[in-house]
Protein backbone atom coordinates (compact mmCIF):
# COMPACT_ATOMS: atom_id res chain seq x y z
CA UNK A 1 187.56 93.84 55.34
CA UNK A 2 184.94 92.95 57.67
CA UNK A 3 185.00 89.44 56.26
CA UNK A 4 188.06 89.33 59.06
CA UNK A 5 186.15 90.60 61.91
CA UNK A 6 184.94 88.18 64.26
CA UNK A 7 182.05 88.85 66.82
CA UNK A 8 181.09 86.80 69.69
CA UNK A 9 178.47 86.57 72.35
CA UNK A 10 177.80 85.28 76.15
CA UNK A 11 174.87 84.56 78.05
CA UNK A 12 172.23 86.95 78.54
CA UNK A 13 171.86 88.01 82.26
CA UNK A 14 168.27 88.91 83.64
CA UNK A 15 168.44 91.75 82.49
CA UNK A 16 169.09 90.80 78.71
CA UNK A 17 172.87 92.80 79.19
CA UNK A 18 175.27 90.22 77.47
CA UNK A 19 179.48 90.46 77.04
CA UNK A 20 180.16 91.13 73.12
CA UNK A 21 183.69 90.71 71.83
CA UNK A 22 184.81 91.87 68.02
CA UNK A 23 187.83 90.97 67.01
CA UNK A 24 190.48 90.70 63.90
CA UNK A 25 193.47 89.14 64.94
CA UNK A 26 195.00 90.66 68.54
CA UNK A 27 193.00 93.75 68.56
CA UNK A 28 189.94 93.48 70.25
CA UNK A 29 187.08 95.54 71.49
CA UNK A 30 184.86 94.41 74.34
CA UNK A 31 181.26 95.74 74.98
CA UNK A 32 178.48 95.05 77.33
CA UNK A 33 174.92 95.95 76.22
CA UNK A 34 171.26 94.37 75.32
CA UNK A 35 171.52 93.02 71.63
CA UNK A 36 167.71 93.26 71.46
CA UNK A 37 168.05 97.23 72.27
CA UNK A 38 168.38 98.70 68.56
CA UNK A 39 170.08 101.87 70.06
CA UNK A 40 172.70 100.20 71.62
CA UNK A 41 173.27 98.14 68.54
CA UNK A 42 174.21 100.83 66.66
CA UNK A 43 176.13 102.34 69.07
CA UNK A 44 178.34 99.57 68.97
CA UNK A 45 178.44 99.27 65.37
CA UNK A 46 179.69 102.86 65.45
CA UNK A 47 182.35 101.93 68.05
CA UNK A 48 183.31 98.90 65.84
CA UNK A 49 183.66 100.66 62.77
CA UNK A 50 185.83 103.54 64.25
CA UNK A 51 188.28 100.41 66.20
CA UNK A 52 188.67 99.09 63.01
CA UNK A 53 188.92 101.65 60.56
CA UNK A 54 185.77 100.25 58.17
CA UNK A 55 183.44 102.19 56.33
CA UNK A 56 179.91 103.38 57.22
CA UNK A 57 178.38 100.88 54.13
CA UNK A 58 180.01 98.12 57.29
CA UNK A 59 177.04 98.24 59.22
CA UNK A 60 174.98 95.98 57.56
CA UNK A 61 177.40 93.42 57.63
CA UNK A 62 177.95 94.17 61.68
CA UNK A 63 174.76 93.83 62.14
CA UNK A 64 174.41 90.85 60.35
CA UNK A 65 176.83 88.79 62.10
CA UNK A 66 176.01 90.22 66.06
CA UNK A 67 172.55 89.03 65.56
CA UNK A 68 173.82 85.72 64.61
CA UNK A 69 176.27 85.65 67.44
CA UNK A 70 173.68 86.14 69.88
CA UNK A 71 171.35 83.35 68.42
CA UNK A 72 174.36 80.89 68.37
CA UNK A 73 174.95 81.78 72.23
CA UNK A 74 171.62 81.37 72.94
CA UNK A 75 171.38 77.99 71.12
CA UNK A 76 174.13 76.78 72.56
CA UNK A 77 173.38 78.03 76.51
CA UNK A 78 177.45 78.02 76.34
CA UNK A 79 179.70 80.70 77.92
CA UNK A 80 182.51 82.82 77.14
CA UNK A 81 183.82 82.70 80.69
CA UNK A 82 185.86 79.51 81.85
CA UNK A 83 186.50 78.32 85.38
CA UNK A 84 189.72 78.82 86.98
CA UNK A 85 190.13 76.10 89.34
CA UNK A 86 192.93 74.49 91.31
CA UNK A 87 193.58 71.24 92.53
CA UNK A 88 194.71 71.96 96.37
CA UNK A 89 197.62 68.90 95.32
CA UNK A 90 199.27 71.85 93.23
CA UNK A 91 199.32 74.14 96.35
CA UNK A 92 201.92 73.74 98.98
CA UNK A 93 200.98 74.56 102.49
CA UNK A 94 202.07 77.84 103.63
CA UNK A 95 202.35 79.73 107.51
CA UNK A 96 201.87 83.03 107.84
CA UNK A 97 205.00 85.51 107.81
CA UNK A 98 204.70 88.12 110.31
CA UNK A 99 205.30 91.80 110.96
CA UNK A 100 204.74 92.13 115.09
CA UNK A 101 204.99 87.99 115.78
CA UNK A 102 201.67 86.07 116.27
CA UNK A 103 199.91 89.69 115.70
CA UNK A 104 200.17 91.84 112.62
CA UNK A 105 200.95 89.28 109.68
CA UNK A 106 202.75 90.46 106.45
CA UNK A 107 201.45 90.64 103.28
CA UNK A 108 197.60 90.87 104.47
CA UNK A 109 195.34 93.13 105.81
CA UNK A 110 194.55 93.73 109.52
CA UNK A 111 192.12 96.00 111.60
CA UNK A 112 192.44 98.36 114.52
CA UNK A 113 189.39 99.62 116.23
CA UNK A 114 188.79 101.76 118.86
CA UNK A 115 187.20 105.16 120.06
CA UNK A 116 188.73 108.11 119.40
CA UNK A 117 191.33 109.31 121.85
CA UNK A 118 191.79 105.88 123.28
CA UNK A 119 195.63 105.39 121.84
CA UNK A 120 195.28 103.44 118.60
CA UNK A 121 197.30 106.00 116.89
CA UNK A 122 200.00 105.80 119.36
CA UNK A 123 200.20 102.49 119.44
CA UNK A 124 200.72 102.38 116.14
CA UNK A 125 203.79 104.91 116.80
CA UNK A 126 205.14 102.73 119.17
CA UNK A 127 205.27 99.48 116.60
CA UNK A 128 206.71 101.77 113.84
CA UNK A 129 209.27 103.49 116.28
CA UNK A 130 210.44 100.28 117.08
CA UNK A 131 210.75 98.67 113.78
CA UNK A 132 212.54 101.52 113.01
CA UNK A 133 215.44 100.53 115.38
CA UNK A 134 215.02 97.24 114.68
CA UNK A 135 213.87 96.20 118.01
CA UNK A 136 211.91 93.38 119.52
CA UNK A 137 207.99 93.79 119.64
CA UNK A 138 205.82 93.84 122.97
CA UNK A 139 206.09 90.91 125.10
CA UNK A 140 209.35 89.52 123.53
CA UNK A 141 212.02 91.24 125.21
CA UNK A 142 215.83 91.35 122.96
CA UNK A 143 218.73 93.49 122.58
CA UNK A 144 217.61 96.56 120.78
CA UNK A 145 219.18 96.28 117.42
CA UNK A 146 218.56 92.61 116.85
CA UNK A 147 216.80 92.94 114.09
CA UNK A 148 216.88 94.42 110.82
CA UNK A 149 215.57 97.75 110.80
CA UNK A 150 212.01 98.50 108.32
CA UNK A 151 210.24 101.13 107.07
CA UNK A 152 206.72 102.98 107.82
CA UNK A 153 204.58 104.56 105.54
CA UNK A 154 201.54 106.51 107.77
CA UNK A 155 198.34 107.38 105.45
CA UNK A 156 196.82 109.83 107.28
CA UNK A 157 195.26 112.95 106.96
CA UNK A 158 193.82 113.40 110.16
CA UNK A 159 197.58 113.94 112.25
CA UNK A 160 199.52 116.73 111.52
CA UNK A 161 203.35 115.32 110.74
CA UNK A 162 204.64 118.02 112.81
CA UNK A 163 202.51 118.69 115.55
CA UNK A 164 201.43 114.95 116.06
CA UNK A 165 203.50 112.31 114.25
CA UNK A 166 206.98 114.07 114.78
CA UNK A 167 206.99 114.75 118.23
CA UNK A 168 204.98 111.11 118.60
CA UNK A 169 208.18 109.34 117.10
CA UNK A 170 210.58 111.43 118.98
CA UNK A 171 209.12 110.19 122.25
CA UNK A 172 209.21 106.45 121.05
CA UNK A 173 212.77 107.05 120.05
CA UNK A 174 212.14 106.49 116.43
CA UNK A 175 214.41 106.84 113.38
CA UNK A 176 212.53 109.88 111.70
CA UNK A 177 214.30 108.84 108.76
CA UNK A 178 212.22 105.36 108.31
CA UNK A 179 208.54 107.08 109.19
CA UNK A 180 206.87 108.23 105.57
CA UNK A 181 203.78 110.17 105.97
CA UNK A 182 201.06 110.46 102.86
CA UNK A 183 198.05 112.33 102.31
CA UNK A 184 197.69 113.21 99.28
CA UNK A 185 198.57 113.15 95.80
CA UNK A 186 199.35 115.73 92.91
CA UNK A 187 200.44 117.30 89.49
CA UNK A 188 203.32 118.86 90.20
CA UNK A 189 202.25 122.73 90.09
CA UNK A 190 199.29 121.55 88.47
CA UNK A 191 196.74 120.15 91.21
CA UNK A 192 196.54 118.29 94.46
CA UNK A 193 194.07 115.83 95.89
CA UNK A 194 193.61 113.73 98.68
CA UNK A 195 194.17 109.98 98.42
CA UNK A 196 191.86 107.68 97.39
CA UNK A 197 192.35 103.92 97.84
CA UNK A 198 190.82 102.62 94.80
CA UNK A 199 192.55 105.18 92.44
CA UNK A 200 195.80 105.95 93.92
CA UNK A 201 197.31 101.83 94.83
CA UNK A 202 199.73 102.13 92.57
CA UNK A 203 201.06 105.22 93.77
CA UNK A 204 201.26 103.73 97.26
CA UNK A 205 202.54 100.97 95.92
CA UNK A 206 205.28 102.73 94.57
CA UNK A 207 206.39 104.38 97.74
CA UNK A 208 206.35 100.94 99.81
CA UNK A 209 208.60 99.48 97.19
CA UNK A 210 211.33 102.49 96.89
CA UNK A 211 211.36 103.05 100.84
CA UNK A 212 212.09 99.29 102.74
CA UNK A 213 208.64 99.60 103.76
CA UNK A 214 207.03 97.06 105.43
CA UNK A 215 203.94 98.83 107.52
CA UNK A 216 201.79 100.81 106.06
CA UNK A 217 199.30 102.22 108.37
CA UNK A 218 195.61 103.66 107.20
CA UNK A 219 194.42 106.00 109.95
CA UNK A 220 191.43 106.34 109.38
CA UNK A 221 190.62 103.79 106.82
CA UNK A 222 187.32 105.50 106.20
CA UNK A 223 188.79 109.06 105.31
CA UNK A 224 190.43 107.52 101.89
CA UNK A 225 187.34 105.47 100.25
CA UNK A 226 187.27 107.03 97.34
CA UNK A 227 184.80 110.18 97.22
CA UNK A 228 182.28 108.53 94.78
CA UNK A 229 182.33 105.08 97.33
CA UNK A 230 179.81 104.87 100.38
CA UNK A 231 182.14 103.44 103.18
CA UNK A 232 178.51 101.87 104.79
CA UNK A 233 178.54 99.45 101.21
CA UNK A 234 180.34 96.07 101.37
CA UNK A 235 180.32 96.25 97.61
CA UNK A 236 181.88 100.09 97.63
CA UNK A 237 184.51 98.87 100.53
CA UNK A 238 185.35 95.49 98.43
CA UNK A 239 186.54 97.31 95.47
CA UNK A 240 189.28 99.07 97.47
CA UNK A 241 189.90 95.93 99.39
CA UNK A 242 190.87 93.69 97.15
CA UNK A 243 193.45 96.30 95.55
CA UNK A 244 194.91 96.83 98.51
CA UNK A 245 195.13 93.12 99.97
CA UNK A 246 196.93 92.30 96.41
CA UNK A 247 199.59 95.27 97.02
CA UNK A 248 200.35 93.83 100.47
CA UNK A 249 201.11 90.04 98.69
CA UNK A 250 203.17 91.74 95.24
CA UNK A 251 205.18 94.21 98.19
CA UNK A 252 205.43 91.68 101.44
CA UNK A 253 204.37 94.41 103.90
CA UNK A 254 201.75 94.51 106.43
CA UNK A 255 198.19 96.96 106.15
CA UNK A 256 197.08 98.39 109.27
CA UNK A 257 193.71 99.54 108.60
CA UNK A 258 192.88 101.90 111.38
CA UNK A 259 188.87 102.57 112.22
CA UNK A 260 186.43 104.63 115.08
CA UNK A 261 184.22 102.17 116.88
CA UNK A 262 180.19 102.17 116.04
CA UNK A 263 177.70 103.48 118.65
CA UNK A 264 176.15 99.94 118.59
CA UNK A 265 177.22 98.74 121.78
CA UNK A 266 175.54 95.74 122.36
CA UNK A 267 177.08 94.10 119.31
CA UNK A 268 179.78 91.85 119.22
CA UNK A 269 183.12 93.26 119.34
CA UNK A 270 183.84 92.11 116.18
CA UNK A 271 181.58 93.79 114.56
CA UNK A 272 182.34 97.21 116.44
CA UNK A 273 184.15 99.28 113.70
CA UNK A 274 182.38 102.17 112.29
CA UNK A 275 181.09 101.25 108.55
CA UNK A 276 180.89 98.40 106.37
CA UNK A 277 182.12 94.88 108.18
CA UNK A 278 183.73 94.42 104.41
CA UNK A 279 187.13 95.65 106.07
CA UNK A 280 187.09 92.88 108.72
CA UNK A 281 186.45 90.09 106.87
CA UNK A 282 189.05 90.81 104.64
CA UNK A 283 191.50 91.08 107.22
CA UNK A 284 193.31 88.28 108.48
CA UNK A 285 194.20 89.73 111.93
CA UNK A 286 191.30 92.10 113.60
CA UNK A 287 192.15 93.79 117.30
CA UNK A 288 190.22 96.47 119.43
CA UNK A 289 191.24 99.08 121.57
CA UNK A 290 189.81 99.81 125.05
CA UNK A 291 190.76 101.13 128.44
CA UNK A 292 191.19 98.61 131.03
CA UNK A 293 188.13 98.12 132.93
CA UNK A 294 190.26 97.20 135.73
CA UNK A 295 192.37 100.25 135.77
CA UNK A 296 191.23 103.00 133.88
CA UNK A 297 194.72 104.50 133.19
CA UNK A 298 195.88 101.12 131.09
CA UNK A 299 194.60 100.67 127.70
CA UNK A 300 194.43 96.90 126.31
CA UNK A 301 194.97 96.11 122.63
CA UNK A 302 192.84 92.59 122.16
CA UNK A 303 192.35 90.39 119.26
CA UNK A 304 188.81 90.10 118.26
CA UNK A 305 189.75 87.92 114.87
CA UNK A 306 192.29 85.93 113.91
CA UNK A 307 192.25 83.03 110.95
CA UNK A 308 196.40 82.18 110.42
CA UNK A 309 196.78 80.47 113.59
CA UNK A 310 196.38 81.17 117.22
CA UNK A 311 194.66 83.93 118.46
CA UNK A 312 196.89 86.41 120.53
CA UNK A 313 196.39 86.70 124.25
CA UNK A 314 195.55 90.78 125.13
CA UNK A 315 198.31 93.20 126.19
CA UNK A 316 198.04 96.09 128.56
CA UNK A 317 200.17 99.53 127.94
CA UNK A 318 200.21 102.48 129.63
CA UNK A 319 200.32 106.18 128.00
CA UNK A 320 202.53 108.55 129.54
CA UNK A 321 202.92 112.10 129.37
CA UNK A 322 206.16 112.57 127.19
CA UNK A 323 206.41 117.11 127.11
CA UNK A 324 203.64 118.28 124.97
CA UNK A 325 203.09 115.02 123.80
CA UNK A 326 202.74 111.27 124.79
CA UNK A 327 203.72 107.48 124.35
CA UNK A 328 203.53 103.86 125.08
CA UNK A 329 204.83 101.82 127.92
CA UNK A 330 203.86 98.36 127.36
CA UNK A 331 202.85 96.22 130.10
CA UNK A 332 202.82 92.54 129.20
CA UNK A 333 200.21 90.33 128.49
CA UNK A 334 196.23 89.61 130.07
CA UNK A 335 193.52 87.89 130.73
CA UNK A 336 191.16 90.45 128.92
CA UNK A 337 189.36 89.58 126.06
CA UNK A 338 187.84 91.70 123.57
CA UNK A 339 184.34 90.71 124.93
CA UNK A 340 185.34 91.75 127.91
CA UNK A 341 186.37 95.42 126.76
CA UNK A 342 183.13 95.99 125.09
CA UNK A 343 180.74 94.53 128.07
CA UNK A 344 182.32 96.99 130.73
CA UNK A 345 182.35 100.54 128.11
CA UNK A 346 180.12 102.78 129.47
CA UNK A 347 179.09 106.14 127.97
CA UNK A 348 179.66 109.02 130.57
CA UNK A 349 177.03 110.06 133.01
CA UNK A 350 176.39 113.96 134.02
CA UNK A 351 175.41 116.86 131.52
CA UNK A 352 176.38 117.08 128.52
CA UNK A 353 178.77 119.49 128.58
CA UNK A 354 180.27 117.29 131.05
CA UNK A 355 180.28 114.38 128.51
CA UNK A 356 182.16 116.38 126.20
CA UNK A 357 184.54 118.07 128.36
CA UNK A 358 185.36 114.01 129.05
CA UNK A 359 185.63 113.29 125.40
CA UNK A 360 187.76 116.14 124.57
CA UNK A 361 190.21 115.81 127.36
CA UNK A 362 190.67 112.13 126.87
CA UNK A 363 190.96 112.69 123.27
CA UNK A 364 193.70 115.62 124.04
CA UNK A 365 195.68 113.61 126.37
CA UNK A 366 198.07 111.97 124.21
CA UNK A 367 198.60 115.30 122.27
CA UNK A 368 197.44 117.81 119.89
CA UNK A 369 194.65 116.84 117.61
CA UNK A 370 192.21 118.02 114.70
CA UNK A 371 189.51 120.33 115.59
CA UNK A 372 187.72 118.24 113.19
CA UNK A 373 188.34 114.94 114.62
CA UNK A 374 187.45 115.78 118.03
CA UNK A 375 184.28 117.52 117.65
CA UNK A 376 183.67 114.12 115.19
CA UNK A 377 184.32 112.16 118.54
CA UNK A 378 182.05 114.20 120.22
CA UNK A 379 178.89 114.21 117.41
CA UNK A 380 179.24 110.49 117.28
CA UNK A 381 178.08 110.69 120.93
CA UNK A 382 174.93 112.65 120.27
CA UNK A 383 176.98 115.73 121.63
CA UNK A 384 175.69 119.32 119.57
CA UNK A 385 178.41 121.33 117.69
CA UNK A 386 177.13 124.83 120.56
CA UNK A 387 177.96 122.06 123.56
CA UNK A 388 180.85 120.92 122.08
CA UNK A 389 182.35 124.93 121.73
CA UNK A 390 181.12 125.16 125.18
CA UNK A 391 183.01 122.43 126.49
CA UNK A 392 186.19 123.48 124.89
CA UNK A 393 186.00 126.91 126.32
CA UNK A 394 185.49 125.69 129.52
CA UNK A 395 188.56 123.57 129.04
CA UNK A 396 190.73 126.35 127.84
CA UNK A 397 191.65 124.47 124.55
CA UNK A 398 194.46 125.86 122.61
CA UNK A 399 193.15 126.12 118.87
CA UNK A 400 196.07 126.66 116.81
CA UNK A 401 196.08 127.02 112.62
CA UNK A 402 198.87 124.52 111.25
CA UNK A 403 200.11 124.49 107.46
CA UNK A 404 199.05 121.20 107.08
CA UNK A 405 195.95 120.92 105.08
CA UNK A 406 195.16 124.66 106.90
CA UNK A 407 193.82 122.43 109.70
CA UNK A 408 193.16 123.95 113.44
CA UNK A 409 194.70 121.93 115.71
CA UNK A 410 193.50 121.69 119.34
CA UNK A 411 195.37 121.55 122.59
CA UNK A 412 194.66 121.21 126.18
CA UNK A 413 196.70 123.67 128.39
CA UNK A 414 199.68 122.83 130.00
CA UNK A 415 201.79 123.23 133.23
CA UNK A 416 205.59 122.70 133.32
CA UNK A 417 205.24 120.85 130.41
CA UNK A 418 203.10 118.20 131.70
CA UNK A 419 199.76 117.68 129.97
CA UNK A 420 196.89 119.21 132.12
């Protein structure tokens, strides 16, 4: 039978490693080894035999025929692989559909930066809450209602859904009935698991589809790199990119890709998020957020990338105390650039106790938060884990177990329900 079986060869790489295909008919079984390593040879003469049901007197005749395979190939210095290529006259010109107009596009990838605390996360709220009502997003102002009404799905395993996202959404006025949350996946009474990108995209992509969703949020991106990827690796952060890009073209919706900001400050603000710059550059949209230099009770969301068309002027919005938690006001538009944000962040002066009682309070502001998180915020800054329990006592943070993911959740105390 093995008269049937056909084996071919590609090109050696510099290593001597070489694609080797054996086939009868459609079945086929692909390998990738050195042909000059006798071992692996007849480990793939094994793995040929078993494929195709032969006998063990087959391995002569395996052999036989890879070794001439291999000369062929490299006779002929020809290739298995062909080029794909496209003629740009087959390609019709496109603009970019769009989620929040001229800001978060649909079905591609964007980036949020910004220190901890600093309101990415609500921000975020605020887009979903509105979407949810089908309203008009910051500056356009419209009749609430005027739109059709979409879905978010929030990846997230560092906000609790009912200490954080729940009473988040009720203070934006949301439609808790078009905000998914996802953390993790499971066997039903089997196991459980938190997500991971690479892994689990069809999963996600399953939920987008069945739910009208159209944002899916990843705060932070970094938590859900799968375990066995180094987020610092643009070749680790690529292989969950491109999986994820091509589930935002099949479903139409938008990825918000949510990151921490780098301690590097005299970088560019592009190049600010914490990790691999693999995540920008496959993002079409990129935006940082900062407190206003200019009033340090305004935050400004500015767009430090942008490659489908103009890039969006800045816009200013206020967080205000909402009970025990907070949300967005937006302001309108200004003159701020991103490069403007980055030049004017300074880290605080004083002990640093002091530093960290800052970092926890600003971080606590806009609500209850992970004791994990926030001593994260407070490492980052070169702040000990003994200061950091120092600070908080001196603060009189609330620490508080929650059911979800047996997390403590910190909060800063309160007087007639305003946020101290």
């Amino acid at each position: 039978m093995t008269d049937q079986l056909t084996i071919q060869c590609g090109p050696a790489d510099g290593r001597g490693v070489r694609l080797v295909f054996a086939s009868i008919g459609d079945i086929v079984h692909r390998h990738k080894f050195d042909v000059d390593d006798s071992f692996r040879r007849k480990k793939f003469r094994e793995d040929v035999i078993h494929k195709f049901g032969f006998g063990d007197d087959a391995h002569e005749a395996i052999e036989k025929q890879l070794i001439q395979a291999a000369d062929n190939e490299d006779v002929c210095s020809g290739s298995l692989w062909e080029p794909v290529t496209t003629t740009l006259s087959q390609v019709a010109s496109s603009t970019a559909e769009y989620l929040w107009p001229g800001r978060i596009p649909l079905r591609m990838l964007t980036t949020v930066d910004g220190d901890g605390g600093v309101g990415k996360g609500l921000a975020m709220m605020a887009i979903a809450a509105r979407g949810s009502r089908g309203d008009s997003m910051p500056p356009v102002s419209a009749p609430d209602g005027t739109f059709e009404p979409w879905s978010t799905l929030f990846i997230t395993g560092e906000d609790s859904p009912e200490f954080v996202l729940r009473p988040r959404l009720d203070a934006a006025g949301g439609d808790p009935g078009r905000i998914i949350t996802m953390s993790s996946v499971e066997i039903p009474e089997s196991d459980r698991r938190t997500i991971a990108l690479l892994e689990d995209i069809s999963l996600i992509e399953r939920v987008v589809e069945n739910n009208e969703v159209k944002l899916v949020v990843i705060d932070p991106y970094s938590e859900f790199i799968d375990p066995h990827l180094n987020m610092n690796s643009d070749p680790d952060n690529r292989k969950c990119l491109g999986p994820l890009a091509e589930m935002a073209q099949r479903t139409g919706a938008a990825v918000v890709m949510v990151r921490h900001l780098n301690k590097k400050e005299g970088q560019s603000a592009q190049y600010r998020g914490s990790g691999s710059t693999a995540p920008l550059n496959a993002s079409r949209a990129a935006f940082i957020v900062a407190p206003d230099p200019e009033d340090p009770d305004l935050r400004v969301l500015a767009c430090t990338k942008f490659n489908i068309g103009p890039k969006p002027v800045s816009l200013r919005f206020r967080i205000e105390p909402a009970g025990t938690t907070a949300r967005v006001r937006w302001e309108g538009e200004c003159e701020l650039t991103a490069g403007d944000l980055v030049k004017t962040q300074n880290k605080s002066e004083g002990s640093k106790v002091d530093r960290a009682k800052a970092i926890i309070k600003d971080i606590l502001s806009v609500g209850p938060r992970g004791s994990s998180e926030v001593m994260g915020a407070c490492t980052d800054e070169g702040i000990g884990v003994r200061t950091f329990h120092t600070a908080r006592k001196k603060l009189g943070v609330i620490s508080e177990k929650t059911e979800f993911q047996g997390q403590w959740m910190l909060t800063l105390p309160s007087t007639n329900g305003e946020v101290f």
